[in-house]
Protein backbone atom coordinates (compact mmCIF):
# COMPACT_ATOMS: atom_id res chain seq x y z
CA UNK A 1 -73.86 -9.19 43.10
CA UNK A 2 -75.76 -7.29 40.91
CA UNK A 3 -75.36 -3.57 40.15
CA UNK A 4 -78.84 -2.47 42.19
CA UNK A 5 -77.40 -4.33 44.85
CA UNK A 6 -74.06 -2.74 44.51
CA UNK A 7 -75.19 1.05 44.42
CA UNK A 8 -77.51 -0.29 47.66
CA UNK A 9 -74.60 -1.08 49.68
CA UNK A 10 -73.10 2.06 48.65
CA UNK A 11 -76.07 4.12 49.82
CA UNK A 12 -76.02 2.23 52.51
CA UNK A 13 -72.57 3.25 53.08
CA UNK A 14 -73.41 6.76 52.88
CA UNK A 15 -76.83 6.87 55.39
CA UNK A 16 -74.32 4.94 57.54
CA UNK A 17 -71.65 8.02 57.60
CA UNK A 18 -74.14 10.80 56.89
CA UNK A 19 -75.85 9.47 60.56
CA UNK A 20 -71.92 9.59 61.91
CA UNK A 21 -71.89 13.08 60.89
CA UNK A 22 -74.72 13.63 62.70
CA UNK A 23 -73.53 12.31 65.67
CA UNK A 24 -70.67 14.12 65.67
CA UNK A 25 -72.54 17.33 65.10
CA UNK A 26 -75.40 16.96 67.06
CA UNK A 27 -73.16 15.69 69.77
CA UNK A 28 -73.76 17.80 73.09
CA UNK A 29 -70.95 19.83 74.27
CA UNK A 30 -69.73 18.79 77.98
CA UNK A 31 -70.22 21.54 80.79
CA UNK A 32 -67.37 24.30 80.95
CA UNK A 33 -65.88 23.13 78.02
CA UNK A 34 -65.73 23.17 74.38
CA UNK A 35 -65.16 19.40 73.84
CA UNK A 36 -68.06 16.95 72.44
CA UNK A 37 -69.53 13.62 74.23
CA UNK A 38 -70.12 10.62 71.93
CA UNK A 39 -71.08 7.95 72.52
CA UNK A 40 -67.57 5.82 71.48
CA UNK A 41 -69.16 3.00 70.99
CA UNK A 42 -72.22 3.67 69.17
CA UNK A 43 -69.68 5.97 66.39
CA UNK A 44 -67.29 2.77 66.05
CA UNK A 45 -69.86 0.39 65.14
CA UNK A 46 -71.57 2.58 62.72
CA UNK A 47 -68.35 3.62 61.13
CA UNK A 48 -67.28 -0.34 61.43
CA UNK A 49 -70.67 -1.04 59.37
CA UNK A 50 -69.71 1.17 56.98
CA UNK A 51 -66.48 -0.12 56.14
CA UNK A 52 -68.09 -3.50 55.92
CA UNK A 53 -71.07 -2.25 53.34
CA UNK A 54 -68.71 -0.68 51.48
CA UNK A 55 -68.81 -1.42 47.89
CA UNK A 56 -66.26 -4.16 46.56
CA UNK A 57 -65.37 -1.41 43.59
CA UNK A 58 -63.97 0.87 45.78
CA UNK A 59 -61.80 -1.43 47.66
CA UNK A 60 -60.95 -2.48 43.78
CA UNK A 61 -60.46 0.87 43.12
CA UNK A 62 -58.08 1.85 45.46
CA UNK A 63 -56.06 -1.66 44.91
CA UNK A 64 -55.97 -0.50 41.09
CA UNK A 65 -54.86 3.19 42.46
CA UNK A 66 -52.09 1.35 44.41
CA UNK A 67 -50.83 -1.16 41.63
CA UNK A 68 -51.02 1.64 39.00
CA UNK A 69 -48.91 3.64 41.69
CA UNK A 70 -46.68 1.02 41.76
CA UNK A 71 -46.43 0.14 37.82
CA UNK A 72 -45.85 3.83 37.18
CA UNK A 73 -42.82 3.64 39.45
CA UNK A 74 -41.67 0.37 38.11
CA UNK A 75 -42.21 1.97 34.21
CA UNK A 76 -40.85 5.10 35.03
CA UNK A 77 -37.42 3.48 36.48
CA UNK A 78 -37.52 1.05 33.47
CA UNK A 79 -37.72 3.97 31.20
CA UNK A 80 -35.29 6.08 32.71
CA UNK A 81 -33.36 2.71 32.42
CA UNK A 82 -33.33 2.27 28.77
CA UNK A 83 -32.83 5.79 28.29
CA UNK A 84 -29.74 5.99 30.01
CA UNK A 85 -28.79 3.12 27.88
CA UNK A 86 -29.73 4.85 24.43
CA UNK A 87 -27.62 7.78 25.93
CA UNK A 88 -24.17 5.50 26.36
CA UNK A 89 -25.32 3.76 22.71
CA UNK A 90 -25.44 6.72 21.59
CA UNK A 91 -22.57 8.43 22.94
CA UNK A 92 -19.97 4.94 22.12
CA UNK A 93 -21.48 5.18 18.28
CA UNK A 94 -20.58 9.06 18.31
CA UNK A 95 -17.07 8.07 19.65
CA UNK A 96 -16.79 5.28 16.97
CA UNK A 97 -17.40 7.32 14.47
CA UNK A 98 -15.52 9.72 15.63
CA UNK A 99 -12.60 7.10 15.63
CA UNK A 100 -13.65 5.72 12.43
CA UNK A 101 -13.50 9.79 11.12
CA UNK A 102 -10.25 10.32 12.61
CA UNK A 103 -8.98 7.27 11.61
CA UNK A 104 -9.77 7.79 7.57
CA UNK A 105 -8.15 11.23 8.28
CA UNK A 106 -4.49 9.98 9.04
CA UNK A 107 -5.23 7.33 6.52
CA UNK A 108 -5.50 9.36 3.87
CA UNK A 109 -2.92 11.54 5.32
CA UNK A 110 -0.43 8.45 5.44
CA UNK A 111 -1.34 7.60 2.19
CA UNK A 112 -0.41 10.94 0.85
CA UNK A 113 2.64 10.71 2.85
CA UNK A 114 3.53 7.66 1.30
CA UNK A 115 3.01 8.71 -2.05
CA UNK A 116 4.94 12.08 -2.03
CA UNK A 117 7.68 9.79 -0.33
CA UNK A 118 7.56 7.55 -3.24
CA UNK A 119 7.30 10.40 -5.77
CA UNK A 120 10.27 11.61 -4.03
CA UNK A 121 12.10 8.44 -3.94
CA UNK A 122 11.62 7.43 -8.12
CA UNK A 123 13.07 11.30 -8.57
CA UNK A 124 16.15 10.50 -6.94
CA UNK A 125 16.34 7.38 -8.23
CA UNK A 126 15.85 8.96 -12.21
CA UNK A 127 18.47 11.32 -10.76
CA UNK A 128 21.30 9.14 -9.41
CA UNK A 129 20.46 6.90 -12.53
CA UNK A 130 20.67 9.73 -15.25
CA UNK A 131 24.67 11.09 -13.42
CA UNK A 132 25.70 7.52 -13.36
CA UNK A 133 24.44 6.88 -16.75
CA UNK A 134 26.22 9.93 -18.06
CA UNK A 135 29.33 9.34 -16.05
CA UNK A 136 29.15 5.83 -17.92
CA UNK A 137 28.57 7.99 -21.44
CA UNK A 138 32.14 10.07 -20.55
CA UNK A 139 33.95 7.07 -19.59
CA UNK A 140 32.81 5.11 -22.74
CA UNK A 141 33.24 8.02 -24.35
CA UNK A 142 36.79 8.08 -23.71
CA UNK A 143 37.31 4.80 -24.25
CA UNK A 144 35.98 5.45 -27.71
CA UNK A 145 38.15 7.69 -28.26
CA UNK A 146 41.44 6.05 -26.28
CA UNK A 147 40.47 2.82 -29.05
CA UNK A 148 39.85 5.14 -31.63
CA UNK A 149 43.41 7.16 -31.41
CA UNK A 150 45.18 3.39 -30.42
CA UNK A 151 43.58 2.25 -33.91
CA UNK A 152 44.93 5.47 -35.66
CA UNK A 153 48.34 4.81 -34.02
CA UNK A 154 48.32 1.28 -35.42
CA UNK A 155 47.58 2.36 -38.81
CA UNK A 156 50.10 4.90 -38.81
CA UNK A 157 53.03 3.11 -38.17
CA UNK A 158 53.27 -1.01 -39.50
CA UNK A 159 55.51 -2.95 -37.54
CA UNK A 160 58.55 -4.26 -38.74
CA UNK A 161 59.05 -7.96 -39.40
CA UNK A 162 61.48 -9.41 -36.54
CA UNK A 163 64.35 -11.10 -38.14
CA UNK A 164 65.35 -14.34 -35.91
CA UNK A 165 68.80 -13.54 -34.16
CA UNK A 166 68.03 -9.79 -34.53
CA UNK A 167 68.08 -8.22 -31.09
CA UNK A 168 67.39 -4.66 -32.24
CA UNK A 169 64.21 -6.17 -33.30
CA UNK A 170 63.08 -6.91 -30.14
CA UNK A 171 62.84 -2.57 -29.90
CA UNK A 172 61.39 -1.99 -32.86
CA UNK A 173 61.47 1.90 -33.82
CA UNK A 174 58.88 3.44 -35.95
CA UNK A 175 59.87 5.06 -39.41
CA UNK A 176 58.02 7.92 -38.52
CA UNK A 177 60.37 8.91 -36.05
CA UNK A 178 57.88 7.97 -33.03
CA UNK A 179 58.98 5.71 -30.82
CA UNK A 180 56.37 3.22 -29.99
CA UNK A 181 56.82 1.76 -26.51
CA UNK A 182 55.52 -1.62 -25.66
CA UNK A 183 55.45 -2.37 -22.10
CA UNK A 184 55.57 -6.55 -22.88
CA UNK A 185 59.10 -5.33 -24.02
CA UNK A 186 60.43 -3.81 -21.54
């Protein structure tokens, strides 16, 4: 159909409801009353040839009107959708690195925990190792001096030679008038 055609059928279309309208208006009133008279039939066929000679575009037309009705509603419940989505992406990545923040916060916190605890720890252990060390120092040092004044002792006074037979020998008396016990002896 070509487009002379088309723009035909729509004039067409319009003499057919401009001559409804004209019906309608030119209609004569009934006796006593205010209502119209029409001729029923005469206005459904006209309007019926109407419909028929209307042009294909507008029955297009209002198809497209009704599928782009419908898409919108189908895009706008697809969008609203994925942006509810994005929003509860969005909000578990907040919350995970939220975690991820707190959780490096009582990391570092346990870390420094740990260290002053160690710190802590080696102090006490240089501590309890310096007092046993010196206790060690005290003892040894009076060993030292326990050998030291045994050693003296022994240089002091020589032992007599033991005579066989001699039982005085066996309790040997120093010359220096000490008397040197020996606890084998006794």
């Amino acid at each position: 159909m070509s487009t002379t055609e088309r723009n035909a059928e729509g004039y067409d279309t319009e003499i057919l409801l401009r001559r409804v309208l004209d019906l309608v208006n030119g209609a004569p009133k009934m006796p006593l009353s205010s209502t119209i008279r029409l001729e029923r039939d005469e206005v459904v066929e006209l309007l019926e040839e109407a419909v028929a000679r209307m042009p294909e575009e507008t029955r297009q037309a209002r198809w497209l009107l009704k599928e782009r009705e419908e898409y919108l509603a189908t895009v706008q419940r697809e969008a609203e959708e994925i942006l509810n989505a994005a929003r509860e992406r969005a909000e578990r990545i907040v919350q995970r690195t939220e975690l991820v923040r707190e959780a490096q916060r009582v990391g570092r916190r346990i870390v420094e925990e740990a260290n002053a605890e160690a710190r802590r720890m080696r102090h006490e252990a240089e501590d309890y190792c310096d007092q046993r060390l010196a206790s060690f120092e005290i003892a040894l040092e009076r060993i030292v001096k326990a050998v030291a004044a045994g050693r003296e002792k022994l240089r002091v006074a020589p032992l007599p030679e033991v005579a066989e037979g001699d039982q005085t020998a066996d309790r040997p008396e120093p010359a220096t008038g000490e008397v040197f016990f020996d606890q084998d002896q006794w």
